[in-house]
N, C-alpha and C. Protein backbone atom coordinates (compact mmCIF):
# COMPACT_ATOMS: atom_id res chain seq x y z
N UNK A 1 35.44 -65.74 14.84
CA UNK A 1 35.33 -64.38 14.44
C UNK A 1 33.91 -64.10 13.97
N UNK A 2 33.30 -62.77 14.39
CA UNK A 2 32.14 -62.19 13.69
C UNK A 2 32.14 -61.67 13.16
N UNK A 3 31.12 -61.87 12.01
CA UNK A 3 31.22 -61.15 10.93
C UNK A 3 29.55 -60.22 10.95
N UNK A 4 30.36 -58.84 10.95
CA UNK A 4 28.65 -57.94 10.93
C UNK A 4 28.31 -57.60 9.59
N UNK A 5 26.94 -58.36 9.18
CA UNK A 5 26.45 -57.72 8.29
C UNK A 5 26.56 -55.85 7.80
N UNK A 6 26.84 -56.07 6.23
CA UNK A 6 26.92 -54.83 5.46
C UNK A 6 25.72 -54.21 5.50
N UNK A 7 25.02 -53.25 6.06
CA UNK A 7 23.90 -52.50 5.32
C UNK A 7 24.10 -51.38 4.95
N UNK A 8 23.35 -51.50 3.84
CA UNK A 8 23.52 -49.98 2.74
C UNK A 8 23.15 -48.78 3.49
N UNK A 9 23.18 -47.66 3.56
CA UNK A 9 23.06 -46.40 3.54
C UNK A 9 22.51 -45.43 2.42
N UNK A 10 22.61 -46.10 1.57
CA UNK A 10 22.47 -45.12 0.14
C UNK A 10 21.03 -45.43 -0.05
N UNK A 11 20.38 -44.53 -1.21
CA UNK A 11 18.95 -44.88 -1.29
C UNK A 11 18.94 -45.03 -3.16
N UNK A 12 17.96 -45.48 -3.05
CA UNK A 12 18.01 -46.72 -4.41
C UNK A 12 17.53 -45.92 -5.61
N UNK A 13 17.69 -45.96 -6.96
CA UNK A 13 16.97 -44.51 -8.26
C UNK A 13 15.11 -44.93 -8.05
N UNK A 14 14.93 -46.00 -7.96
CA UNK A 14 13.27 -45.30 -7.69
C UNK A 14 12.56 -44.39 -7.11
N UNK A 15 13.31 -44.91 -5.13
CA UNK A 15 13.47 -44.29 -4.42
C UNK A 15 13.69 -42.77 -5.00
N UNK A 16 14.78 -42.35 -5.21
CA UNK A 16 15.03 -40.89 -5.82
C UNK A 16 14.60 -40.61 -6.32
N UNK A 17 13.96 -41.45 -7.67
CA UNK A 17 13.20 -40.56 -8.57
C UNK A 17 11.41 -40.17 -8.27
N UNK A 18 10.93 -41.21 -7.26
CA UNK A 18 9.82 -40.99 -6.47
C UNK A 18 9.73 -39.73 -5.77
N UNK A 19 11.15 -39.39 -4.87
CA UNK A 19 10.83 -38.20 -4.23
C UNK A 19 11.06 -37.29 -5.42
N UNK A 20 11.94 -37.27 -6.20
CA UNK A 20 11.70 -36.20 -7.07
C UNK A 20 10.98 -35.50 -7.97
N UNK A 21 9.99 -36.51 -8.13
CA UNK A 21 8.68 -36.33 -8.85
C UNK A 21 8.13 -35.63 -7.55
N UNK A 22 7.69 -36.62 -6.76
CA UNK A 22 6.80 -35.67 -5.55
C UNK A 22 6.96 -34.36 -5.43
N UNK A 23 8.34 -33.71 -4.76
CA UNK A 23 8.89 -32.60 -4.41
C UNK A 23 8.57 -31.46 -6.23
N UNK A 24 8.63 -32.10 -7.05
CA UNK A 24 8.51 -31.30 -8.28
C UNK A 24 6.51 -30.79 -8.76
N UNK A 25 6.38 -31.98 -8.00
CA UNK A 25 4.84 -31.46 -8.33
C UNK A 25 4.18 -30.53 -7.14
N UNK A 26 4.85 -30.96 -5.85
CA UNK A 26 4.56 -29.68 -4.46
C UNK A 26 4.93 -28.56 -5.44
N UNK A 27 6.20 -28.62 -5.50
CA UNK A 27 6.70 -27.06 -5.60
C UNK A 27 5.78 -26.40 -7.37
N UNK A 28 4.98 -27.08 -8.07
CA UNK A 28 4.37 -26.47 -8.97
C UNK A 28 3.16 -26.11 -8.54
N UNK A 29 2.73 -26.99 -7.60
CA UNK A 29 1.41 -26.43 -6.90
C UNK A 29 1.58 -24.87 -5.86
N UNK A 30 2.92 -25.25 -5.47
CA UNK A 30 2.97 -24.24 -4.16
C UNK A 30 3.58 -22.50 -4.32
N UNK A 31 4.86 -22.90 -5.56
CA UNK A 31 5.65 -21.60 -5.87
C UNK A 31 4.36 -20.41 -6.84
N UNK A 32 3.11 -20.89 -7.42
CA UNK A 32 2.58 -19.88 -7.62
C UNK A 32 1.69 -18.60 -6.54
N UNK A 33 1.19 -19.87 -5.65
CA UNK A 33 0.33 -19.29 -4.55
C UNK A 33 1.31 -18.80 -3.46
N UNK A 34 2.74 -19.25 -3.17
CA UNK A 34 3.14 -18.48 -2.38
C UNK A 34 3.61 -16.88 -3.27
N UNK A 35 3.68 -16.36 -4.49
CA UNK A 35 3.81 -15.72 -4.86
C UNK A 35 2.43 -14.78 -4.87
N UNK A 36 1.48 -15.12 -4.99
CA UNK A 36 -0.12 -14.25 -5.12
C UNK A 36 -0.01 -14.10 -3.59
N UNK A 37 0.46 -14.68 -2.22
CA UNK A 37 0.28 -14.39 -0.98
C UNK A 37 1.45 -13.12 -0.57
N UNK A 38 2.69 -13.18 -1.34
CA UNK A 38 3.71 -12.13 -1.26
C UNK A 38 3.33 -10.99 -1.78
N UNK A 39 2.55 -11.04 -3.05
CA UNK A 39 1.50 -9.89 -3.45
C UNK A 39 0.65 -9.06 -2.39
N UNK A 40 -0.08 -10.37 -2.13
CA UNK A 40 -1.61 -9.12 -1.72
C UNK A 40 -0.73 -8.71 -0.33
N UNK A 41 -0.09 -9.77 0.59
CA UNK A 41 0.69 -8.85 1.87
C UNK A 41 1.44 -7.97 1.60
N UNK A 42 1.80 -7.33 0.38
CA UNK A 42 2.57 -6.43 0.40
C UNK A 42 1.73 -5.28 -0.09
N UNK A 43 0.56 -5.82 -1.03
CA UNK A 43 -0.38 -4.61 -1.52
C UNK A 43 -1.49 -4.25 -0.11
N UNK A 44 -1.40 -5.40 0.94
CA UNK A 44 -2.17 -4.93 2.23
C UNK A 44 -1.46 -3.52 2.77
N UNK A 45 -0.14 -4.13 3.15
CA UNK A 45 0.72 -3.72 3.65
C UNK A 45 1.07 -1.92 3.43
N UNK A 46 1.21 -1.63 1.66
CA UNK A 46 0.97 -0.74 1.56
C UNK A 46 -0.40 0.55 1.92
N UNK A 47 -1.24 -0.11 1.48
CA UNK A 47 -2.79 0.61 1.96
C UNK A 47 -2.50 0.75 3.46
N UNK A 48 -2.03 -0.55 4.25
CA UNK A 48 -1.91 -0.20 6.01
C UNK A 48 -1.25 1.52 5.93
N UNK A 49 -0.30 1.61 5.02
CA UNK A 49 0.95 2.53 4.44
C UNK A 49 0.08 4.13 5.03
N UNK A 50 -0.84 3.52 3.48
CA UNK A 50 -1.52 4.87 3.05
C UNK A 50 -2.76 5.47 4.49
N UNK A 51 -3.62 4.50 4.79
CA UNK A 51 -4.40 4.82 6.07
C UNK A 51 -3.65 5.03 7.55
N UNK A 52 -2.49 5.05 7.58
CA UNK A 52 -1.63 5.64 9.08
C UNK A 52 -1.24 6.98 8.78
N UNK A 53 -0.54 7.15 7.30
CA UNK A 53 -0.52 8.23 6.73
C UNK A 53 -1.51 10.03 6.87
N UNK A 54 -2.90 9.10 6.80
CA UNK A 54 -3.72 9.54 6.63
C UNK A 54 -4.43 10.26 8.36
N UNK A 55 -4.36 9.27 8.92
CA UNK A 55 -4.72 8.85 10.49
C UNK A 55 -3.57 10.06 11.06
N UNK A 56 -2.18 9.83 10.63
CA UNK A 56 -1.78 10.89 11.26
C UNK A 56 -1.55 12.54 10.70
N UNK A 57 -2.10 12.41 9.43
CA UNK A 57 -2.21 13.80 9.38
C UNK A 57 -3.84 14.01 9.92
N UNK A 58 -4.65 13.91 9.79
CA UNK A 58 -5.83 14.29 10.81
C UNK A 58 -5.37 14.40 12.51
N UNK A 59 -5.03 13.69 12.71
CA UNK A 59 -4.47 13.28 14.13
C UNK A 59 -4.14 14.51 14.37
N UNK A 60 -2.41 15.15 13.72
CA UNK A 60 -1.92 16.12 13.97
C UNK A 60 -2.62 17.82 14.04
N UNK A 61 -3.86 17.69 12.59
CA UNK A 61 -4.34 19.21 11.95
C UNK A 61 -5.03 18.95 13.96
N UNK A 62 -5.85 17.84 14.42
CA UNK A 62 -6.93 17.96 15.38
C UNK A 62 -5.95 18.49 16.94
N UNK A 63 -4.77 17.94 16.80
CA UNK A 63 -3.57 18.60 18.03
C UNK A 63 -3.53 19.55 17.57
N UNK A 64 -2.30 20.11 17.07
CA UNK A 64 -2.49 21.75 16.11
C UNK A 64 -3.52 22.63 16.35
N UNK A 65 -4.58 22.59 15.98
CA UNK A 65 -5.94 23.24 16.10
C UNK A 65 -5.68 24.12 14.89
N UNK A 66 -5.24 23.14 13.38
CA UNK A 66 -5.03 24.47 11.93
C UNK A 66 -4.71 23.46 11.29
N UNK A 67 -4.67 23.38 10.00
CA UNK A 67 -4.99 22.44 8.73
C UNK A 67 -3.64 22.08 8.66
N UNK A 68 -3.12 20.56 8.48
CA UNK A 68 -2.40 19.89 7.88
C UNK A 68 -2.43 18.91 6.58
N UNK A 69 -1.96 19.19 5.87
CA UNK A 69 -1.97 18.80 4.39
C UNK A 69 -1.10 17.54 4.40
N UNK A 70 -1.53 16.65 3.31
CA UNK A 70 -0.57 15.77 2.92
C UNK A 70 -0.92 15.87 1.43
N UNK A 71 0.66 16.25 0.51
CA UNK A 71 0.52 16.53 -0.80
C UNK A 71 1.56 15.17 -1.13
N UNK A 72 0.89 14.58 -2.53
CA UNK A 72 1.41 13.99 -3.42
C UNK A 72 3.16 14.17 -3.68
N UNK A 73 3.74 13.58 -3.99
CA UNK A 73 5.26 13.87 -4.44
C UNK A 73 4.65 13.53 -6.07
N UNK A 74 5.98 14.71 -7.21
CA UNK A 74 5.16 14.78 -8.76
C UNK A 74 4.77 15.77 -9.36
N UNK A 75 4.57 15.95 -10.21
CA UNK A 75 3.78 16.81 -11.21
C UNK A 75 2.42 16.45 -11.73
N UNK A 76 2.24 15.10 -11.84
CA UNK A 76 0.86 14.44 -12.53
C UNK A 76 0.04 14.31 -11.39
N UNK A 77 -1.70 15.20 -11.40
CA UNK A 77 -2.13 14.77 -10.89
C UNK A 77 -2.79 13.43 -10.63
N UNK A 78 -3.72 13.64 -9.60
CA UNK A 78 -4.21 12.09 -9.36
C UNK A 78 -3.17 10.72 -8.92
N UNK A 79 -1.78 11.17 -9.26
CA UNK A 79 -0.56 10.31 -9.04
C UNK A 79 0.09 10.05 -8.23
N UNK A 80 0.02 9.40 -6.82
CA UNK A 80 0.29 9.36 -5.57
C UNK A 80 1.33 8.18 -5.45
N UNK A 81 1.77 7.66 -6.77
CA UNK A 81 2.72 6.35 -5.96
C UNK A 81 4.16 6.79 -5.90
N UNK A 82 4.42 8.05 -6.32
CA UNK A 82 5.98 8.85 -6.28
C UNK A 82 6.15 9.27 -4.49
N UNK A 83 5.29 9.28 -3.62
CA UNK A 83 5.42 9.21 -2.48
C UNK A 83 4.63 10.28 -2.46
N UNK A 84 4.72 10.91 -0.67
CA UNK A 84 3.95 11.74 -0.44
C UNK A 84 4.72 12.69 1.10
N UNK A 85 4.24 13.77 1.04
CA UNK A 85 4.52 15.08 2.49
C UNK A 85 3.23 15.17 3.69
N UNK A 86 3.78 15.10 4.65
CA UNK A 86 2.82 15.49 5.43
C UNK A 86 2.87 17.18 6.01
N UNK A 87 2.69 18.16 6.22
CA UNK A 87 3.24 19.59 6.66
C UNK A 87 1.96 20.23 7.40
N UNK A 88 2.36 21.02 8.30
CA UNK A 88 1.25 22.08 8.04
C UNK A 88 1.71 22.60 7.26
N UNK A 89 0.05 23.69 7.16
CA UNK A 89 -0.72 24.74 6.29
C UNK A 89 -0.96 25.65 6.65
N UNK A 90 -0.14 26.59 7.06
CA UNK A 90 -0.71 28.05 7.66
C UNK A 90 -1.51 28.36 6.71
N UNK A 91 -1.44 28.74 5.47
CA UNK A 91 -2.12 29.33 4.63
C UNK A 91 -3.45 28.81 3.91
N UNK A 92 -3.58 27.36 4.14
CA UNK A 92 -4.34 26.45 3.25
C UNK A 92 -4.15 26.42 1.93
N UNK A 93 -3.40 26.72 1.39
CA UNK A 93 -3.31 26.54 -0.06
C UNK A 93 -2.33 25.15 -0.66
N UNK A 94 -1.83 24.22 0.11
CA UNK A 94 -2.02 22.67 -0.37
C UNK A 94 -0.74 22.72 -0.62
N UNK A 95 0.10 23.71 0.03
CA UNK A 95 1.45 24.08 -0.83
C UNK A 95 2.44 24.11 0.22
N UNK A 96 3.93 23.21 0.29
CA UNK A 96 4.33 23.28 1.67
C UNK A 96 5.30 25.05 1.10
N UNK A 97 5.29 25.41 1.99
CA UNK A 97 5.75 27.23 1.80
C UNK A 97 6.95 26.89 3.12
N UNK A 98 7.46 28.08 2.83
CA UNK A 98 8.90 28.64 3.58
C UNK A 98 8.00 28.34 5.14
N UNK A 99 6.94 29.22 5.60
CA UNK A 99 6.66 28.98 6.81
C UNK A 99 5.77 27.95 7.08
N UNK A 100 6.07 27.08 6.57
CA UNK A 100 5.12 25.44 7.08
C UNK A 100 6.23 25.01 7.62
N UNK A 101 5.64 23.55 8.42
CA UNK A 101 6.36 23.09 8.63
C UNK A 101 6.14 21.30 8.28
N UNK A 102 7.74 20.65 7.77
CA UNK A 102 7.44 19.23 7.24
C UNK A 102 7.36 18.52 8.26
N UNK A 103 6.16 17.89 8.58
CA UNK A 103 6.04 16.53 9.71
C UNK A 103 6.41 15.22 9.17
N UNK A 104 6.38 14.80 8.00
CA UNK A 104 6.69 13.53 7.27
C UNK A 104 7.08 13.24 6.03
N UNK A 105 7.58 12.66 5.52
CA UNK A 105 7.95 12.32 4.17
C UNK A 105 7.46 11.07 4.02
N UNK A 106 6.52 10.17 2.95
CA UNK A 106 6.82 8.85 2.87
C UNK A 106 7.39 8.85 1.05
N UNK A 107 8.45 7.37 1.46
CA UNK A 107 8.59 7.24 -0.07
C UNK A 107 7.72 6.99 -1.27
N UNK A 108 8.14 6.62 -1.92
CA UNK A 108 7.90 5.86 -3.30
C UNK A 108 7.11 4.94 -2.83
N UNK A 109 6.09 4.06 -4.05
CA UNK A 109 5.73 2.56 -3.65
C UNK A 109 6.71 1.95 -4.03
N UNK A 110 6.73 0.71 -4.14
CA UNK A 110 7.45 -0.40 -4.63
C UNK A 110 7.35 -0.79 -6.20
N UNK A 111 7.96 -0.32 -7.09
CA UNK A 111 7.74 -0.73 -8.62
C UNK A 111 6.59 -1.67 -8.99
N UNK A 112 6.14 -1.14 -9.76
CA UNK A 112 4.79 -2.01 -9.90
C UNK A 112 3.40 -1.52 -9.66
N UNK A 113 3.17 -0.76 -8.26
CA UNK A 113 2.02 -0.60 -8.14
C UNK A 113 1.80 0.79 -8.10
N UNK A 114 0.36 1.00 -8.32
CA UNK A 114 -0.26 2.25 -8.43
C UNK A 114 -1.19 2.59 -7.23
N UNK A 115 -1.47 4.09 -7.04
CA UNK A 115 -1.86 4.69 -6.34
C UNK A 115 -2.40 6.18 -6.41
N UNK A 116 -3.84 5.95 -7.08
CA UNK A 116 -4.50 7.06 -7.61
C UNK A 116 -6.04 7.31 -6.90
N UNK A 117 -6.26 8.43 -7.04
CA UNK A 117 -7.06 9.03 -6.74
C UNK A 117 -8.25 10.10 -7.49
N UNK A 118 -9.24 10.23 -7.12
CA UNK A 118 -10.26 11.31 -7.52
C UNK A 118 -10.11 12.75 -8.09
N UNK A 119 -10.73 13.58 -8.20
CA UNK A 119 -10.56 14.88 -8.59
C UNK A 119 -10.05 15.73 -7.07
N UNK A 120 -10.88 15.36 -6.31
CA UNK A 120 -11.49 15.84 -5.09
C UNK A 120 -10.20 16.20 -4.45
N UNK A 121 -9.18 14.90 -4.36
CA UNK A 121 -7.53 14.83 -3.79
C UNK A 121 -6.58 14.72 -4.95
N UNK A 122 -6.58 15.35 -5.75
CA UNK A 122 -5.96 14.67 -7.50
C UNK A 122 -4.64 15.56 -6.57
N UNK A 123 -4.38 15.96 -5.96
CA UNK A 123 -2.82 16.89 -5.62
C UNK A 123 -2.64 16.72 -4.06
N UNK A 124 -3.85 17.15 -3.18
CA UNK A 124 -3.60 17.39 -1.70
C UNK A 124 -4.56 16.54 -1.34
N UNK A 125 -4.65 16.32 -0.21
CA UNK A 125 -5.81 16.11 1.04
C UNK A 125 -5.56 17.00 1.97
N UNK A 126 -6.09 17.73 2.66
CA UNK A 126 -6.01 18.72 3.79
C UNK A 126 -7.65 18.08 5.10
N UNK A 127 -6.40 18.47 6.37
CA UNK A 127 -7.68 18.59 7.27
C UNK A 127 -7.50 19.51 8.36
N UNK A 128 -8.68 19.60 8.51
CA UNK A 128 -9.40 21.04 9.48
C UNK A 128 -8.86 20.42 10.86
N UNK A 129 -9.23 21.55 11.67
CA UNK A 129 -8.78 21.21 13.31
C UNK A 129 -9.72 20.32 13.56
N UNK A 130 -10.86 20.60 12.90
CA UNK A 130 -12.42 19.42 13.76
C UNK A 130 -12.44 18.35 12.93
N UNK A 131 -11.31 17.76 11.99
CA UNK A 131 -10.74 16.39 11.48
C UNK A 131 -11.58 16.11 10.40
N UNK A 132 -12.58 17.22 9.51
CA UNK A 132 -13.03 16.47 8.27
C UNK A 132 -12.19 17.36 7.53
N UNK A 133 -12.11 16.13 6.34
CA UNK A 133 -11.32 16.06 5.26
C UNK A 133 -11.51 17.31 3.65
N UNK A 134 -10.60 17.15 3.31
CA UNK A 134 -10.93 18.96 2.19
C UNK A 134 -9.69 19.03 1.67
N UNK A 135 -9.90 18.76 -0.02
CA UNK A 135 -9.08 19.09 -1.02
C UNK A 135 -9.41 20.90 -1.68
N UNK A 136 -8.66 20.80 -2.83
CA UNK A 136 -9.00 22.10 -3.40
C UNK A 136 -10.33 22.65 -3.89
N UNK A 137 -10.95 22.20 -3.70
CA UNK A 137 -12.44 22.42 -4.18
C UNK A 137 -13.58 22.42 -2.58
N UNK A 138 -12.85 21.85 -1.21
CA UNK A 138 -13.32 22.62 -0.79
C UNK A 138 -13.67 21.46 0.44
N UNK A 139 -14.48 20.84 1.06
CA UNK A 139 -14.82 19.78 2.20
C UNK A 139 -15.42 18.42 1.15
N UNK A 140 -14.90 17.56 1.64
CA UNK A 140 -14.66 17.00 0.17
C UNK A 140 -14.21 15.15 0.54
N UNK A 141 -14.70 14.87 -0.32
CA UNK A 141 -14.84 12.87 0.09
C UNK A 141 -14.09 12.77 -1.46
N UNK A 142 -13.46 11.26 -1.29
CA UNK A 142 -12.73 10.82 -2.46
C UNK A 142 -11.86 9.48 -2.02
N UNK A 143 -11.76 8.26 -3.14
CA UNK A 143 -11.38 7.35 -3.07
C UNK A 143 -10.10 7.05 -3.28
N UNK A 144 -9.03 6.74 -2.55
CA UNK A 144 -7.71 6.52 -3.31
C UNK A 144 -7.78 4.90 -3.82
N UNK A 145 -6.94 4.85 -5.56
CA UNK A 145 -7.01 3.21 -5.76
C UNK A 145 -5.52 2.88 -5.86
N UNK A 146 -6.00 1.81 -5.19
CA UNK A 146 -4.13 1.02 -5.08
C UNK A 146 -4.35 -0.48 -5.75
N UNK A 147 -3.33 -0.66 -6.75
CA UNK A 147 -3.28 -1.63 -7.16
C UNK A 147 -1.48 -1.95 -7.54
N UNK A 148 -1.95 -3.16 -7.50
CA UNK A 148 -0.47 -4.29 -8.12
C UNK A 148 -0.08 -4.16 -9.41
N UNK A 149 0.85 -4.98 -9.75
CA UNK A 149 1.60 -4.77 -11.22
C UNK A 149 0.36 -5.84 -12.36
N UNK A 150 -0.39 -6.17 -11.83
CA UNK A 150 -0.94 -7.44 -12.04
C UNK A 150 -2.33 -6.64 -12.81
N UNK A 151 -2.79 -5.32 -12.18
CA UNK A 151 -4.05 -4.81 -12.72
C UNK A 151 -5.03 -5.17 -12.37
N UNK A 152 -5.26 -6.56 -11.31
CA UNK A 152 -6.71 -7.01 -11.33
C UNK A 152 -7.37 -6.35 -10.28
N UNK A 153 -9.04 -5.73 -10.81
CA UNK A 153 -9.66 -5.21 -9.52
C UNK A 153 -10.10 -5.92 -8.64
N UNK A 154 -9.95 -7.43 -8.73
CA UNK A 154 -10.40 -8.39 -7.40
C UNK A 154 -8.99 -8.48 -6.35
N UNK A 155 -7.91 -7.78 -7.01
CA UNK A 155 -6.82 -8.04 -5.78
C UNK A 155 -6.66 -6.49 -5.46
N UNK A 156 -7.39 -5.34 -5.60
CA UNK A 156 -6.75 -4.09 -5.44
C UNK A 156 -7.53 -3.46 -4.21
N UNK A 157 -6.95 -2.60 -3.80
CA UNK A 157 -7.94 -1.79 -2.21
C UNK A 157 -8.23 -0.34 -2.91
N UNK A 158 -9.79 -0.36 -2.30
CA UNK A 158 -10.15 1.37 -2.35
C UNK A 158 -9.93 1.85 -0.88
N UNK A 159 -8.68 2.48 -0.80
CA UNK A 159 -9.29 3.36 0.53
C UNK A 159 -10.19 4.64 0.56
N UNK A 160 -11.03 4.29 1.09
CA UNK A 160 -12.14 5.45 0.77
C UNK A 160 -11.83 6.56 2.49
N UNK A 161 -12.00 8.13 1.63
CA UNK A 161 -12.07 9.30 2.79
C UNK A 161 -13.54 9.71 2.66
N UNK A 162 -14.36 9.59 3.73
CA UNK A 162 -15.39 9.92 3.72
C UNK A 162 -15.57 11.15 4.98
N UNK A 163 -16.09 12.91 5.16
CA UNK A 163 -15.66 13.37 6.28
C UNK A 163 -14.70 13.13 7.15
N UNK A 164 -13.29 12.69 6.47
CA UNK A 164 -12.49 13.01 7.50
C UNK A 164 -12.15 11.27 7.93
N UNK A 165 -12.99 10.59 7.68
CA UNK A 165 -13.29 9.21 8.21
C UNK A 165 -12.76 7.87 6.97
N UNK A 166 -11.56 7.07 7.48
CA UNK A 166 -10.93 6.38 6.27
C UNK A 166 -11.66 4.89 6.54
N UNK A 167 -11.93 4.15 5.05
CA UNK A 167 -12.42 2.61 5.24
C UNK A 167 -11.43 2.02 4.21
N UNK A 168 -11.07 0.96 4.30
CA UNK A 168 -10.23 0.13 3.22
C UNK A 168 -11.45 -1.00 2.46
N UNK A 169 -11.55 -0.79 1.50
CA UNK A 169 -11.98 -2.45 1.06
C UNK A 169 -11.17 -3.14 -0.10
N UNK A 170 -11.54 -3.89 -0.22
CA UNK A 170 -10.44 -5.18 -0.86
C UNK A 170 -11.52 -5.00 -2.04
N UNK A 171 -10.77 -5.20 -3.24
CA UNK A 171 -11.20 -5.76 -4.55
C UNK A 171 -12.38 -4.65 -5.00
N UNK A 172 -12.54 -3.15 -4.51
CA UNK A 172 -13.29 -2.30 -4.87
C UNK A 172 -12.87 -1.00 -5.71
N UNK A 173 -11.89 -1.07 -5.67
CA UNK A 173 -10.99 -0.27 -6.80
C UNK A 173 -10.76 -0.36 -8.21
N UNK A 174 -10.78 0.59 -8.96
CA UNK A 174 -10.72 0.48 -10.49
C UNK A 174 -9.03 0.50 -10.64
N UNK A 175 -8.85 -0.76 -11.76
CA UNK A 175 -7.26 -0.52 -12.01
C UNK A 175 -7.10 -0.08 -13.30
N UNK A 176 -5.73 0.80 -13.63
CA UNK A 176 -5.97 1.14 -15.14
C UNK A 176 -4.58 0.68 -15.43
């Protein structure tokens, strides 16, 4: 008769406690930075938000051939993270009225972050048929700042409106 050797299967407490040290010191190195990477892609993500936003109300006033507005959702100026309207403006006055009409709604941001702006757009942005840009005061440039729950201005975006013309930069925004 043969007899087949027993071999273990099981793994031994060094063994275990080796990987468990290992696996405990990855995941202290790793669970903070994958969290600062879920951040800024989502604070990218938003600004992508705000500059398509933007892209298509110019887009539309330049089809149209007559001013389309995108107003703030709110009462507080300068306060853009309650969401925002896209409409025409028959009238230009920054105001969606009985005879406008609504092209878009976007929501809310995501708890946490902010989304403010200048004097220049503190309520509306409006644009002309020939696509430069004009708040209430008149043809008009102004920075929107977006930031995280976090406050820091090295992780926040300025999207800047310059004539009509949008740039994003990273870490150029004031956070308050």
């Amino acid at each position: 008769m043969y007899n087949k050797p027993i071999t273990s299967l099981a793994v031994t407490l060094p063994e275990l406690m080796t990987t468990v040290c290992v696996s405990s010191v990855l995941a202290a190195v790793a669970v903070p930075n994958f969290v600062t990477m879920i951040t800024e892609n989502r604070t990218t993500s938003i600004a992508n938000q705000l500059v398509t936003a933007l892209a298509y109300t110019r887009s539309e006033a330049i089809k149209r051939g007559h001013q389309v507005t995108m107003k703030h959702k709110g009462a507080a100026e300068r306060v853009w993270e309650q969401g925002w309207d896209v409409f025409t403006d028959g009238n230009g006055n920054g105001v969606l009225d009985m005879s406008d009409e609504l092209l878009k709604t976007y929501e809310a941001l995501p708890e946490g972050y902010t989304l403010r702006t200048g004097s220049n757009f503190a309520s509306w942005i409006a644009y002309s048929a020939t696509g430069n840009s004009y708040g209430a005061t008149g043809f008009a440039n102004d920075t929107f700042s977006l930031c995280d729950s976090s406050r820091d201005d090295k992780r926040s975006r300025a999207i800047k409106i310059k004539m009509g013309r949008v740039r994003t930069e990273t870490g150029k925004a004031t956070c308050q």
